[in-house]
PDB file of N, CA and C in Angstrom:
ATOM      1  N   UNK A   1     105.097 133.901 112.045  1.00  0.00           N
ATOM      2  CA  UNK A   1     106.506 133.620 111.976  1.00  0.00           C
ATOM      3  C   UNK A   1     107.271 134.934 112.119  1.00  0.00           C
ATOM      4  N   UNK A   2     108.220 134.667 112.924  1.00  0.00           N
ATOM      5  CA  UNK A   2     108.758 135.970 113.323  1.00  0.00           C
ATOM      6  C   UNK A   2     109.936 136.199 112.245  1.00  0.00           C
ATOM      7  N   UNK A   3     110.054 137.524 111.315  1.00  0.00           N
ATOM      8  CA  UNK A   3     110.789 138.114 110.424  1.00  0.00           C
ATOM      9  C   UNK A   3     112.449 138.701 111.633  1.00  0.00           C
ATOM     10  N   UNK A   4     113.528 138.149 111.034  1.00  0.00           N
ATOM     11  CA  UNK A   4     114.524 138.646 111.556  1.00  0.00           C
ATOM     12  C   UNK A   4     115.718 139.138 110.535  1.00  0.00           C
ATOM     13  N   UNK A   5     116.010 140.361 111.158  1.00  0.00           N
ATOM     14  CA  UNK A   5     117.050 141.096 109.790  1.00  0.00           C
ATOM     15  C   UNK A   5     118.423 140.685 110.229  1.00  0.00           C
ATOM     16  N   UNK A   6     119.176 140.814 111.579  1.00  0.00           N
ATOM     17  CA  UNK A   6     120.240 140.595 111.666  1.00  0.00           C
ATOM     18  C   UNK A   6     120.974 139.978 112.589  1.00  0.00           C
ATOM     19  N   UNK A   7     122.406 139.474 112.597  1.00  0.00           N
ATOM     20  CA  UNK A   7     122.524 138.200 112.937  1.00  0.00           C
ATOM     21  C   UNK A   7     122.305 137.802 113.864  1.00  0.00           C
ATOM     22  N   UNK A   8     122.534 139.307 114.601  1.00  0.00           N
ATOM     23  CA  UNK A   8     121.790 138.897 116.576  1.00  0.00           C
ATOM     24  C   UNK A   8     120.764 138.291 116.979  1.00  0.00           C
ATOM     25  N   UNK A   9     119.439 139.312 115.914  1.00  0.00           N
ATOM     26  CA  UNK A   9     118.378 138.367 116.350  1.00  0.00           C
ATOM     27  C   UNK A   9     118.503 137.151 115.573  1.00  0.00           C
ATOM     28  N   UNK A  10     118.439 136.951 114.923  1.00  0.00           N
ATOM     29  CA  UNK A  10     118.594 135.839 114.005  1.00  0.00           C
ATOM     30  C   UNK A  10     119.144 134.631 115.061  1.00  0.00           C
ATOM     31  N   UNK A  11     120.176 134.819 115.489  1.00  0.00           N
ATOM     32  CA  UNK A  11     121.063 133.755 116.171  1.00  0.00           C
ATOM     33  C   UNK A  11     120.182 133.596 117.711  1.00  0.00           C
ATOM     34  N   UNK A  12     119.525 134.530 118.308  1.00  0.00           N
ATOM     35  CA  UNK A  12     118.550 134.358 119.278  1.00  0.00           C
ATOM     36  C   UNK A  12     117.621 134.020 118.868  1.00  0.00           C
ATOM     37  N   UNK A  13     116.595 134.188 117.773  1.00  0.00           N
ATOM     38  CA  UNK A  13     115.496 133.404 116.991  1.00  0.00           C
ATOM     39  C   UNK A  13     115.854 131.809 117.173  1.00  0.00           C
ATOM     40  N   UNK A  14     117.084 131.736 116.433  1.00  0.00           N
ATOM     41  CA  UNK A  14     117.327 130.054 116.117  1.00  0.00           C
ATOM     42  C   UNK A  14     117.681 129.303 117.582  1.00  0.00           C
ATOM     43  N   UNK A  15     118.582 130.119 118.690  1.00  0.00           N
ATOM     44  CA  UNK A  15     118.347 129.471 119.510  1.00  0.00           C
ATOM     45  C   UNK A  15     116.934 129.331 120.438  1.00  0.00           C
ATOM     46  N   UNK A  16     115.853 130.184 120.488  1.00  0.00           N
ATOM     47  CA  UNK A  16     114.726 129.365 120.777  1.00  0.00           C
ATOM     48  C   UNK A  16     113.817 128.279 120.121  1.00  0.00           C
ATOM     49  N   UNK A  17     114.517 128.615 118.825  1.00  0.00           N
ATOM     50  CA  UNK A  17     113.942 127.279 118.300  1.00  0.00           C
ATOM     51  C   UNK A  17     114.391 125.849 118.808  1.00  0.00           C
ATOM     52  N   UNK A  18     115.819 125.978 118.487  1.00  0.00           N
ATOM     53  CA  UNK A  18     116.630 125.053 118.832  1.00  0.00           C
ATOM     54  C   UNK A  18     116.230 124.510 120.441  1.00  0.00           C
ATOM     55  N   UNK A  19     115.852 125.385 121.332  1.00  0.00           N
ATOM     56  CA  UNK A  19     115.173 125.071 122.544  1.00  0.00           C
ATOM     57  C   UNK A  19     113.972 124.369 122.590  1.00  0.00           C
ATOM     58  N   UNK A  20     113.456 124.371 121.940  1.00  0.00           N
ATOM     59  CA  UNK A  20     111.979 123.853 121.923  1.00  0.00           C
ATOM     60  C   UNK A  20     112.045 122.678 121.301  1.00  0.00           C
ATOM     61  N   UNK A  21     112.841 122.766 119.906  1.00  0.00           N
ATOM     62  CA  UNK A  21     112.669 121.282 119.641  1.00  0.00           C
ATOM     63  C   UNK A  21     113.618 120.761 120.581  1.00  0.00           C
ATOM     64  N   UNK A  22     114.429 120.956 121.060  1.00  0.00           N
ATOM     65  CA  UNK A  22     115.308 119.836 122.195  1.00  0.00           C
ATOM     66  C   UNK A  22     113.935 119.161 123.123  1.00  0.00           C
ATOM     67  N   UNK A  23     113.085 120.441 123.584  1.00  0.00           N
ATOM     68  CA  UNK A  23     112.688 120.168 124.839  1.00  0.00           C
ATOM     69  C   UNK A  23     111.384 118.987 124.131  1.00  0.00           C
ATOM     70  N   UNK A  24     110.843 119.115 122.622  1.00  0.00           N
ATOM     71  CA  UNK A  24     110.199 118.012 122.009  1.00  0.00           C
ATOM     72  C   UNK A  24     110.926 116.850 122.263  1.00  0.00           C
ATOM     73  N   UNK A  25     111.727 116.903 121.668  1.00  0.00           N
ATOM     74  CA  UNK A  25     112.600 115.680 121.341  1.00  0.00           C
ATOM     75  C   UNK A  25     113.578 115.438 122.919  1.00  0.00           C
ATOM     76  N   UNK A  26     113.662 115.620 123.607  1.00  0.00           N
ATOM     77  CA  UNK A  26     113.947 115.044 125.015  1.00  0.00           C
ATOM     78  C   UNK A  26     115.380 115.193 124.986  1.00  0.00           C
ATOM     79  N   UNK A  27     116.248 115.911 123.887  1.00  0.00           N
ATOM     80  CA  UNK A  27     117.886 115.638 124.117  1.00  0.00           C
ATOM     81  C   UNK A  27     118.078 116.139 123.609  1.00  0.00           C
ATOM     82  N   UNK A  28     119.363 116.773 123.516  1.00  0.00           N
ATOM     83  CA  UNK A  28     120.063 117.828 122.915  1.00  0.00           C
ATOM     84  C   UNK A  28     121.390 117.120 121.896  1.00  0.00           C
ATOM     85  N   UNK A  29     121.594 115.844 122.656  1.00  0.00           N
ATOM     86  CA  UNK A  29     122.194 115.245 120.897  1.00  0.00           C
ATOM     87  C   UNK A  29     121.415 115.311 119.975  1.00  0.00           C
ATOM     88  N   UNK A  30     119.982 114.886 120.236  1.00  0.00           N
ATOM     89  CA  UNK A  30     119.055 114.561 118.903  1.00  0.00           C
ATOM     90  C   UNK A  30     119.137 115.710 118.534  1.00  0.00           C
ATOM     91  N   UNK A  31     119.259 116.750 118.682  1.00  0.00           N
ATOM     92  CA  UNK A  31     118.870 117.966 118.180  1.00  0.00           C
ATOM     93  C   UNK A  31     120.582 118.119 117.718  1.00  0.00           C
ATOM     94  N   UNK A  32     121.477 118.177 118.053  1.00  0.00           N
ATOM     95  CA  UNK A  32     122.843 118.394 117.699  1.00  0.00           C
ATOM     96  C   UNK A  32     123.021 117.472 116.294  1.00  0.00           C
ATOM     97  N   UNK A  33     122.159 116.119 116.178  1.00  0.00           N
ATOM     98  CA  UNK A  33     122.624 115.229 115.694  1.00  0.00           C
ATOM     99  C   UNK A  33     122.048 116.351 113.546  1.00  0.00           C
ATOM    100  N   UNK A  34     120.214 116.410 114.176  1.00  0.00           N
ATOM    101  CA  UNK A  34     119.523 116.988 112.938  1.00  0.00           C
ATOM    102  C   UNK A  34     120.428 118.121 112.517  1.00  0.00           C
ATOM    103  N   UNK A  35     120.979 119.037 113.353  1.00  0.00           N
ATOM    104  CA  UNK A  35     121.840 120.259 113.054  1.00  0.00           C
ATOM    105  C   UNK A  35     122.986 119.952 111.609  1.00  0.00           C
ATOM    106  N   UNK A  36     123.766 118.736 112.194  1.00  0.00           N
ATOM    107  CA  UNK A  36     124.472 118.026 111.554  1.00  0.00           C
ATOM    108  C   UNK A  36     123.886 117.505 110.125  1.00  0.00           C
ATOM    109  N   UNK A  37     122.888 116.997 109.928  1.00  0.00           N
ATOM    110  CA  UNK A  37     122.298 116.793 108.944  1.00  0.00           C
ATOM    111  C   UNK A  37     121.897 117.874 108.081  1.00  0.00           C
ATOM    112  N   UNK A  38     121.280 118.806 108.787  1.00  0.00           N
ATOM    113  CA  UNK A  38     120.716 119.854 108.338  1.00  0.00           C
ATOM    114  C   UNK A  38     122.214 120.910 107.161  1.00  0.00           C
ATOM    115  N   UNK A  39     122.814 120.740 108.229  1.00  0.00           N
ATOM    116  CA  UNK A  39     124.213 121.406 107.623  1.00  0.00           C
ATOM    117  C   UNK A  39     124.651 120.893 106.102  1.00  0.00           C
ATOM    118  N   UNK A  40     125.234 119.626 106.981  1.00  0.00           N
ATOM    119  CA  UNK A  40     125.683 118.439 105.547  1.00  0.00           C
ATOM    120  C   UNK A  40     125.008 118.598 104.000  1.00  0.00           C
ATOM    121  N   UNK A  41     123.633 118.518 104.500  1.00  0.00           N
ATOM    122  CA  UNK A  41     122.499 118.388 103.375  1.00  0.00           C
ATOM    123  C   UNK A  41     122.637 119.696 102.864  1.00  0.00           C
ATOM    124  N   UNK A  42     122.430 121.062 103.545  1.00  0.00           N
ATOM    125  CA  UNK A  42     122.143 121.960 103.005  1.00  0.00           C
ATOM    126  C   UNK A  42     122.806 122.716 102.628  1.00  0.00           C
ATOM    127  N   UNK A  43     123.939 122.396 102.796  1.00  0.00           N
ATOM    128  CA  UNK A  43     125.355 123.410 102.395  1.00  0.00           C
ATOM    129  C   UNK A  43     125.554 122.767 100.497  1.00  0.00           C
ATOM    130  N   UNK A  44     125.733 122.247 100.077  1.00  0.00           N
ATOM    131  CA  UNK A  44     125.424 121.552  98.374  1.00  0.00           C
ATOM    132  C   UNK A  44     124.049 122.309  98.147  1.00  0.00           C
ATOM    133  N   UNK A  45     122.918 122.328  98.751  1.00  0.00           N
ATOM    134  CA  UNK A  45     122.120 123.190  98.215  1.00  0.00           C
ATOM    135  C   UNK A  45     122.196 124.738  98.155  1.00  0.00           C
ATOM    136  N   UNK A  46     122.936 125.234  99.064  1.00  0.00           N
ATOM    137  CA  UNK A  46     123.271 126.889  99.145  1.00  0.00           C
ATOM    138  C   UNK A  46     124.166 127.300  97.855  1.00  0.00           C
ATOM    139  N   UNK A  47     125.059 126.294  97.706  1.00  0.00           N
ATOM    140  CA  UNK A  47     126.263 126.031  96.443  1.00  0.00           C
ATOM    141  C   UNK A  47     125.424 126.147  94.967  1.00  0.00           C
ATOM    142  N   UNK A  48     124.336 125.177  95.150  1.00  0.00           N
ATOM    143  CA  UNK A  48     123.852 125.077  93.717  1.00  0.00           C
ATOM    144  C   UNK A  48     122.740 126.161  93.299  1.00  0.00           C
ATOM    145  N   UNK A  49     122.426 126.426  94.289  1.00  0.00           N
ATOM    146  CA  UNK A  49     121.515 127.708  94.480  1.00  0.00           C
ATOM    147  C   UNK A  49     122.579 129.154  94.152  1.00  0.00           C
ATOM    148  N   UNK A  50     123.382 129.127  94.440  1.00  0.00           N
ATOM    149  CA  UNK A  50     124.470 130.456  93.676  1.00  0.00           C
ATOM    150  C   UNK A  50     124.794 130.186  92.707  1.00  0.00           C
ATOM    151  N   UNK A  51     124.528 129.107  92.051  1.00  0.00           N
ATOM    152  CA  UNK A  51     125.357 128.816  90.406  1.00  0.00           C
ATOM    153  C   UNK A  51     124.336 128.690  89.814  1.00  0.00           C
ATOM    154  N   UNK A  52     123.102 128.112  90.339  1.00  0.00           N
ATOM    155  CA  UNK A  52     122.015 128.618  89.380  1.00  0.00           C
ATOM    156  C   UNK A  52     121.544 129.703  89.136  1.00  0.00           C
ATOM    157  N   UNK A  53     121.562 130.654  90.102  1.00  0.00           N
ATOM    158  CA  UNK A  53     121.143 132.204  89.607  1.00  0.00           C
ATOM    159  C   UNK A  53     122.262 132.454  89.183  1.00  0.00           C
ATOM    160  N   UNK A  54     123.209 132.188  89.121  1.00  0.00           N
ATOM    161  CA  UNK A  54     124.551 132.590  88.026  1.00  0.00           C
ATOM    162  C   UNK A  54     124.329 132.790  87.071  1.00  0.00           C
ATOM    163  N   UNK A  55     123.770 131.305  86.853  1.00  0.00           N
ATOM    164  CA  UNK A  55     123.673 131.483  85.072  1.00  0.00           C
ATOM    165  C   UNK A  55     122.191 131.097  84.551  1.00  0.00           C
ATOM    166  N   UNK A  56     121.562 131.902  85.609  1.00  0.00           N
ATOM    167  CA  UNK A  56     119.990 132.691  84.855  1.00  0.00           C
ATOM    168  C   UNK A  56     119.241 131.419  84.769  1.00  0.00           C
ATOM    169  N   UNK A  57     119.328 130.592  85.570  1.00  0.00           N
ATOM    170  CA  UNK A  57     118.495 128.849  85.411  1.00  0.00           C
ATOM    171  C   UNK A  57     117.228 129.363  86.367  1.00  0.00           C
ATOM    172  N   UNK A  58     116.114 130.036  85.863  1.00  0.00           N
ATOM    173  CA  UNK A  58     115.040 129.954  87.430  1.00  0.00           C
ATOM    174  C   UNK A  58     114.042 129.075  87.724  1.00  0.00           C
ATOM    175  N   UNK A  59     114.209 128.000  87.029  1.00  0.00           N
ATOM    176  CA  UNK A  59     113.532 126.102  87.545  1.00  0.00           C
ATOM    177  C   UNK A  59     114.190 126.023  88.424  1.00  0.00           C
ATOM    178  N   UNK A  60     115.695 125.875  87.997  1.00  0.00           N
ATOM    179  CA  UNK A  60     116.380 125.008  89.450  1.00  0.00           C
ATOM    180  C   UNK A  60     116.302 126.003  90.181  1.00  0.00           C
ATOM    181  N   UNK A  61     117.097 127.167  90.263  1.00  0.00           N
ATOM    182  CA  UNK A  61     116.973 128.178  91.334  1.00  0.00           C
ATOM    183  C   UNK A  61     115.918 128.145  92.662  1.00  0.00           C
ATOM    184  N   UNK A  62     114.802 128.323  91.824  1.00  0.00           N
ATOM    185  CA  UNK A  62     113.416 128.182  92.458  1.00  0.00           C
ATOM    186  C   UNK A  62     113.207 126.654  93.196  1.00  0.00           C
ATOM    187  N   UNK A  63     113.457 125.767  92.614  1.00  0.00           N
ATOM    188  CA  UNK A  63     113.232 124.604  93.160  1.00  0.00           C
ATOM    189  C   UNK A  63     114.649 124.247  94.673  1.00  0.00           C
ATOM    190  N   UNK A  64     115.320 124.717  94.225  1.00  0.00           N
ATOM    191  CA  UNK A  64     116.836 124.828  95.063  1.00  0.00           C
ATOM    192  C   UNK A  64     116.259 125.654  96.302  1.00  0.00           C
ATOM    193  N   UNK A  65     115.909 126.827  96.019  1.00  0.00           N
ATOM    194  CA  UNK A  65     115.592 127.919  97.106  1.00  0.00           C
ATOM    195  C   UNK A  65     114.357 127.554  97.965  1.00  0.00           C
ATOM    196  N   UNK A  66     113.257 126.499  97.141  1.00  0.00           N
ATOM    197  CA  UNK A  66     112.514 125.783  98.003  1.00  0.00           C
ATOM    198  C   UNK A  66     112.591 124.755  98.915  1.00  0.00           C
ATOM    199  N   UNK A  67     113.556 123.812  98.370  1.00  0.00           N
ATOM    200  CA  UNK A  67     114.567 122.681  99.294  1.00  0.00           C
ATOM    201  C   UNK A  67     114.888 123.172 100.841  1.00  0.00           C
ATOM    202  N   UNK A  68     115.702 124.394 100.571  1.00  0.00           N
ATOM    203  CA  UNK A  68     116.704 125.087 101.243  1.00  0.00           C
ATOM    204  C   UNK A  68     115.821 125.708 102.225  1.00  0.00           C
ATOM    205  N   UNK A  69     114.266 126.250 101.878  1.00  0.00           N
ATOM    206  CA  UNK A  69     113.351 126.579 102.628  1.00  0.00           C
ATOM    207  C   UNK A  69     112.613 125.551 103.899  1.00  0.00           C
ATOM    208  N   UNK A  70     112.564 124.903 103.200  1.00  0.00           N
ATOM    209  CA  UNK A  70     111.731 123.513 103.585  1.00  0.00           C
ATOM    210  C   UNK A  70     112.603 123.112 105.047  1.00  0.00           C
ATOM    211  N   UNK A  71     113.944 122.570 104.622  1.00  0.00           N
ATOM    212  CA  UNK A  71     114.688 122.372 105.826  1.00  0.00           C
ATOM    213  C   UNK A  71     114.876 123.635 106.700  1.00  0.00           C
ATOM    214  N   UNK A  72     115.369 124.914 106.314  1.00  0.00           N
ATOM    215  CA  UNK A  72     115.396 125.802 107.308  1.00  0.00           C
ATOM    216  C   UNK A  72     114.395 125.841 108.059  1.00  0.00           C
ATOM    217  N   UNK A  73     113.375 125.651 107.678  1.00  0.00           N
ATOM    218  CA  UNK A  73     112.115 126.308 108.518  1.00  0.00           C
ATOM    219  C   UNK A  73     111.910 125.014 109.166  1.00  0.00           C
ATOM    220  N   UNK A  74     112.358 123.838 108.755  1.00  0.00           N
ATOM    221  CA  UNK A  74     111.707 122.713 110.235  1.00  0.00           C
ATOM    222  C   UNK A  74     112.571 122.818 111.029  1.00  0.00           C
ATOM    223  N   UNK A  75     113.831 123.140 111.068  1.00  0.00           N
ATOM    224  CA  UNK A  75     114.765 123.283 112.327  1.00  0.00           C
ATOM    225  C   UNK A  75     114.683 124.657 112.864  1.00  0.00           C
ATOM    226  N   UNK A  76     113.622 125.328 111.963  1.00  0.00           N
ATOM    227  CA  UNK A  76     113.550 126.822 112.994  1.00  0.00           C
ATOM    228  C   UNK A  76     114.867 127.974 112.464  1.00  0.00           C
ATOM    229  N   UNK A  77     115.607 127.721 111.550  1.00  0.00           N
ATOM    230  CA  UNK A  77     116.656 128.461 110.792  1.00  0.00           C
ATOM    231  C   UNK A  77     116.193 129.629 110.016  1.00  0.00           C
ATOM    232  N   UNK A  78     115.324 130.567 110.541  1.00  0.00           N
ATOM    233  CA  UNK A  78     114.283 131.191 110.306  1.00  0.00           C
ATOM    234  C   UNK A  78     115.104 132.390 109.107  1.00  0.00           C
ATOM    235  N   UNK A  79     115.922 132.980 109.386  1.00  0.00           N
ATOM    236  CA  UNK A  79     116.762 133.838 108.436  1.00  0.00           C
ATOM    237  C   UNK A  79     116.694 133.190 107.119  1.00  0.00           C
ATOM    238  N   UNK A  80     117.089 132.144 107.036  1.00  0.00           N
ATOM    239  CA  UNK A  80     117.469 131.581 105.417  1.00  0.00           C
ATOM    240  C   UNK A  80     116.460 131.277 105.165  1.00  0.00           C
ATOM    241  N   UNK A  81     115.340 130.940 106.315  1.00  0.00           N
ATOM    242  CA  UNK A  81     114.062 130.743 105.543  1.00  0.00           C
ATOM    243  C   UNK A  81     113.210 131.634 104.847  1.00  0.00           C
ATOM    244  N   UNK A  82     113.171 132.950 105.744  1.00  0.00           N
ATOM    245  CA  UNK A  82     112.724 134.369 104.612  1.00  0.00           C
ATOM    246  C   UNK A  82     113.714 134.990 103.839  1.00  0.00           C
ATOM    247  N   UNK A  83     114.902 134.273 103.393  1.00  0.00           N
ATOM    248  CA  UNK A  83     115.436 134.719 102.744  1.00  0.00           C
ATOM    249  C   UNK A  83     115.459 133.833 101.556  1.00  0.00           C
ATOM    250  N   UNK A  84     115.103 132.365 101.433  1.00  0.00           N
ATOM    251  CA  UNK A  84     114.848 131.832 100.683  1.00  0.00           C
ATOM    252  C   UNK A  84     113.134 132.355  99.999  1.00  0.00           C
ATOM    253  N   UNK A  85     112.355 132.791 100.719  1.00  0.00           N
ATOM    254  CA  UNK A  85     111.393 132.996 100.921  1.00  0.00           C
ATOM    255  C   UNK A  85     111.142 134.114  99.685  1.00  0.00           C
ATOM    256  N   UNK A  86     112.102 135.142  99.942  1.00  0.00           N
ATOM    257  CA  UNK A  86     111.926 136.305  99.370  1.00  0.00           C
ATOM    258  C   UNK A  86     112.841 136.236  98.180  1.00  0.00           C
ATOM    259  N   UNK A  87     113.726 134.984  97.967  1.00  0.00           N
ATOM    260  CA  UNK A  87     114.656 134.776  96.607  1.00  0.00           C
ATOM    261  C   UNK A  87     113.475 134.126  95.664  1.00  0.00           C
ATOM    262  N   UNK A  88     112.599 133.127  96.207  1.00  0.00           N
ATOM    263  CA  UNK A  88     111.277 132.323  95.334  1.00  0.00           C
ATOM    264  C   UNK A  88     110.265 133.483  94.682  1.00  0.00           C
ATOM    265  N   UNK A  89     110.352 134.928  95.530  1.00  0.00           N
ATOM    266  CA  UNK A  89     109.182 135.649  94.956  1.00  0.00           C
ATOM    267  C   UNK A  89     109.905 136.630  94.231  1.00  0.00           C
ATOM    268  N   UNK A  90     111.238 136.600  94.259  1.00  0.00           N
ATOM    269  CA  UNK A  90     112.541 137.618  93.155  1.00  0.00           C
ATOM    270  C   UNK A  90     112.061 136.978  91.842  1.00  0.00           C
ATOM    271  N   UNK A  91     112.241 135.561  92.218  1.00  0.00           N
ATOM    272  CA  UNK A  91     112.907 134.335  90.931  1.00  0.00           C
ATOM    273  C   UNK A  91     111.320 134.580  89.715  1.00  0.00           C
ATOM    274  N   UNK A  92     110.109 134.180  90.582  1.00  0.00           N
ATOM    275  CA  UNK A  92     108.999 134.678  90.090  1.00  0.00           C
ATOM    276  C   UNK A  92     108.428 135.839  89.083  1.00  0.00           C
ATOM    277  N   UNK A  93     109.046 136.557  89.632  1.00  0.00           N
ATOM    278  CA  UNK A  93     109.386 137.993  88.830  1.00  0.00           C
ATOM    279  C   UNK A  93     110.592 138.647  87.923  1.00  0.00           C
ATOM    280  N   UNK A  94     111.375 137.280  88.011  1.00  0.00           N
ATOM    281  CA  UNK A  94     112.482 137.212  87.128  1.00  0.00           C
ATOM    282  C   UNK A  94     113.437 138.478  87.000  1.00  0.00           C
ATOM    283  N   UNK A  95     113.315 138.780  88.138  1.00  0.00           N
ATOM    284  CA  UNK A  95     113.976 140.189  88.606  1.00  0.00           C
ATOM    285  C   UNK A  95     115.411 139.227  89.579  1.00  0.00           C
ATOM    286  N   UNK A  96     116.426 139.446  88.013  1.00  0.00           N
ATOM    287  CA  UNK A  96     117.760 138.614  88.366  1.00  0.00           C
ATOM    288  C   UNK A  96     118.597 139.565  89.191  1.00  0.00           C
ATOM    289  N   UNK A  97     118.550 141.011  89.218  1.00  0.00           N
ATOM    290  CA  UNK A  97     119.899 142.277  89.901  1.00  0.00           C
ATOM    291  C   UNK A  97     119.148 141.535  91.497  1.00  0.00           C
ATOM    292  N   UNK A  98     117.723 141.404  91.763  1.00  0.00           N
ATOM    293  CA  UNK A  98     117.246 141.108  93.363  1.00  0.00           C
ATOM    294  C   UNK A  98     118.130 140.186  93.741  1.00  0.00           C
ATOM    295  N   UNK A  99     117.804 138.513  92.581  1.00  0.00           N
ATOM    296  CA  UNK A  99     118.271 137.737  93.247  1.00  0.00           C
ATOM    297  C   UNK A  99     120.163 137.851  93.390  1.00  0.00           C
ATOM    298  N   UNK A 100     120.633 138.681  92.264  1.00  0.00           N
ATOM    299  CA  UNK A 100     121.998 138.573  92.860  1.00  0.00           C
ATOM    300  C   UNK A 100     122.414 139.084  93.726  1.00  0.00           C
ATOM    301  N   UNK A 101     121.401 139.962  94.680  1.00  0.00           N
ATOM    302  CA  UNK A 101     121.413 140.555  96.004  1.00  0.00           C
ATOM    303  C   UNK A 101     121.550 139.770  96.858  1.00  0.00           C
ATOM    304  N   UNK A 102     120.207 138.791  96.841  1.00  0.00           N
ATOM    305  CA  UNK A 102     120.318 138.294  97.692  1.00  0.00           C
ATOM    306  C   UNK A 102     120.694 137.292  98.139  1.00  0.00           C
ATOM    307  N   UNK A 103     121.515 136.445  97.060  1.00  0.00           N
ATOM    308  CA  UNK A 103     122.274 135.487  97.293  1.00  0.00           C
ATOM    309  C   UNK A 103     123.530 135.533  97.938  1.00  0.00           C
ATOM    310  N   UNK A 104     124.337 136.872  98.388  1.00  0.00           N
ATOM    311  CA  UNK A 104     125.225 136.712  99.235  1.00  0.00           C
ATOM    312  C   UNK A 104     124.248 136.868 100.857  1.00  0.00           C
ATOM    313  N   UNK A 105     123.689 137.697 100.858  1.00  0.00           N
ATOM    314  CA  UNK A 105     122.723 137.465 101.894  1.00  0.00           C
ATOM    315  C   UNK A 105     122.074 136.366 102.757  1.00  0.00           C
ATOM    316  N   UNK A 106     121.794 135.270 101.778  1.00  0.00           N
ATOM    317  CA  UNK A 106     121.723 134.329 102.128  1.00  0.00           C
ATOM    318  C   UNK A 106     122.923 133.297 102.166  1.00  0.00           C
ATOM    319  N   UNK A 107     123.654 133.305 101.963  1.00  0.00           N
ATOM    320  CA  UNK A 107     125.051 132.589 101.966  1.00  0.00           C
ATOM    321  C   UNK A 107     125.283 133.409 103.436  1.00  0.00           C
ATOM    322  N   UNK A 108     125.276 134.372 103.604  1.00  0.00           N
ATOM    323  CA  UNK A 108     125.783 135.156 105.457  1.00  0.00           C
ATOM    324  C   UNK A 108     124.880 134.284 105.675  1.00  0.00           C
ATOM    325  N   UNK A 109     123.686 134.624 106.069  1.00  0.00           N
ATOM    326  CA  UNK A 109     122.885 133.589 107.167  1.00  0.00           C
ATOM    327  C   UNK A 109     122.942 132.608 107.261  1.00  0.00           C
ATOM    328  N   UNK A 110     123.401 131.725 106.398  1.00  0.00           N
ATOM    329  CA  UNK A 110     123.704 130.498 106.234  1.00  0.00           C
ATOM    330  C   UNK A 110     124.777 129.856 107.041  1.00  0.00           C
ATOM    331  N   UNK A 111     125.899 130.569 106.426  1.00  0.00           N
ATOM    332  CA  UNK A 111     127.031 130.561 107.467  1.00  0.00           C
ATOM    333  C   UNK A 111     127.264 130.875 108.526  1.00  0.00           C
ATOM    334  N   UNK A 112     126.512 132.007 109.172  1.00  0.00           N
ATOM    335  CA  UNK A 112     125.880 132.578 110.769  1.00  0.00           C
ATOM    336  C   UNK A 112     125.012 131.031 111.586  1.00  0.00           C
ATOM    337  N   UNK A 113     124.057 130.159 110.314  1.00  0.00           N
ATOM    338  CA  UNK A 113     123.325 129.123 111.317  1.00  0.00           C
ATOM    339  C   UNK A 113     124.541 127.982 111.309  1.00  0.00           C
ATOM    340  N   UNK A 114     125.349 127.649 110.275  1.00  0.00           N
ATOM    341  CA  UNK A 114     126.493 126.696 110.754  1.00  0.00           C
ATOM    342  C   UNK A 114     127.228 126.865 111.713  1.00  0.00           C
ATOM    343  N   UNK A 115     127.711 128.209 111.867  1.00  0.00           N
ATOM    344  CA  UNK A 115     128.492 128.507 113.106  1.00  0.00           C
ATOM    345  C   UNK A 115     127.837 128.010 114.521  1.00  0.00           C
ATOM    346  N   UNK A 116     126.806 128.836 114.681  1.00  0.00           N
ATOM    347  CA  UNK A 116     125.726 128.500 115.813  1.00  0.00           C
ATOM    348  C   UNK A 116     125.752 127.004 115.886  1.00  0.00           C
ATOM    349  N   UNK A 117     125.357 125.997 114.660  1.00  0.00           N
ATOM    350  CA  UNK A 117     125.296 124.650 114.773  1.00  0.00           C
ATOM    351  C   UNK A 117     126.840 124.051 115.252  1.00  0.00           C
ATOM    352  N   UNK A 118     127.476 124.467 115.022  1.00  0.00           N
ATOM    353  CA  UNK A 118     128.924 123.769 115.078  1.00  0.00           C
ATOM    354  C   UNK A 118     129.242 124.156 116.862  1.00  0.00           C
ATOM    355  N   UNK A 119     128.604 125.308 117.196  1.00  0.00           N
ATOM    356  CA  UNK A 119     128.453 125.241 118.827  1.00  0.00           C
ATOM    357  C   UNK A 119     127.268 125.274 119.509  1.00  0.00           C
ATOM    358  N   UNK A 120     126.781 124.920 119.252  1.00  0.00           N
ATOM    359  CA  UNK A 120     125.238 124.038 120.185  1.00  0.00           C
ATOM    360  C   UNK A 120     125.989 123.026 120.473  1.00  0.00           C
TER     361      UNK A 120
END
């Protein structure tokens, strides 16, 4: 899995993903349509995932940041996925200054793959 730091690659990462599953799935609505879903769904999880490391919860956190993993990485949203990635092995180590790092971090990439989704 290819590691990407910033938004350029990142946004070229996701669009070959986004290429491939189109070219699976035979259409580029279907793929516009999951984007949409993907968004909807995962934007309440990015939300609850900053208010749980707020206030020092690392069940939900962890379980939140795995959700949030799960979907990034089947649509190929590869940024939030090692960034969820690397918030699960913060949360682990209960090293809270990491995760309040990297929760704006991941809120950018997040908002970098909606943008992209909102123009595909």
């Amino acid at each position: 899995m290819q590691e990407v730091g910033d938004a350029g690659q990142a946004r070229d990462a996701l669009e070959q993903e986004l290429a491939s599953l189109e070219a699976l799935l035979g259409s580029r609505a279907k793929v516009r349509d999951l984007l949409r879903l993907y968004v909807s769904t995962s934007e309440p999880l990015v939300a609850e995932l900053h208010a749980a490391v707020a206030r020092r919860d690392a069940a939900a956190a962890a379980q939140l940041a795995h959700q949030l993993k799960g979907a990034s990485g089947y649509l190929g949203v590869r940024e939030v996925e090692r960034l969820c990635r690397q918030l699960e092995q913060t949360l682990d180590s209960a090293d809270w200054s990491a995760a309040d790092l990297l929760i704006p971090r991941l809120e950018a990439a997040f908002r970098d793959a909606t943008a992209f989704a909102a123009a595909f």
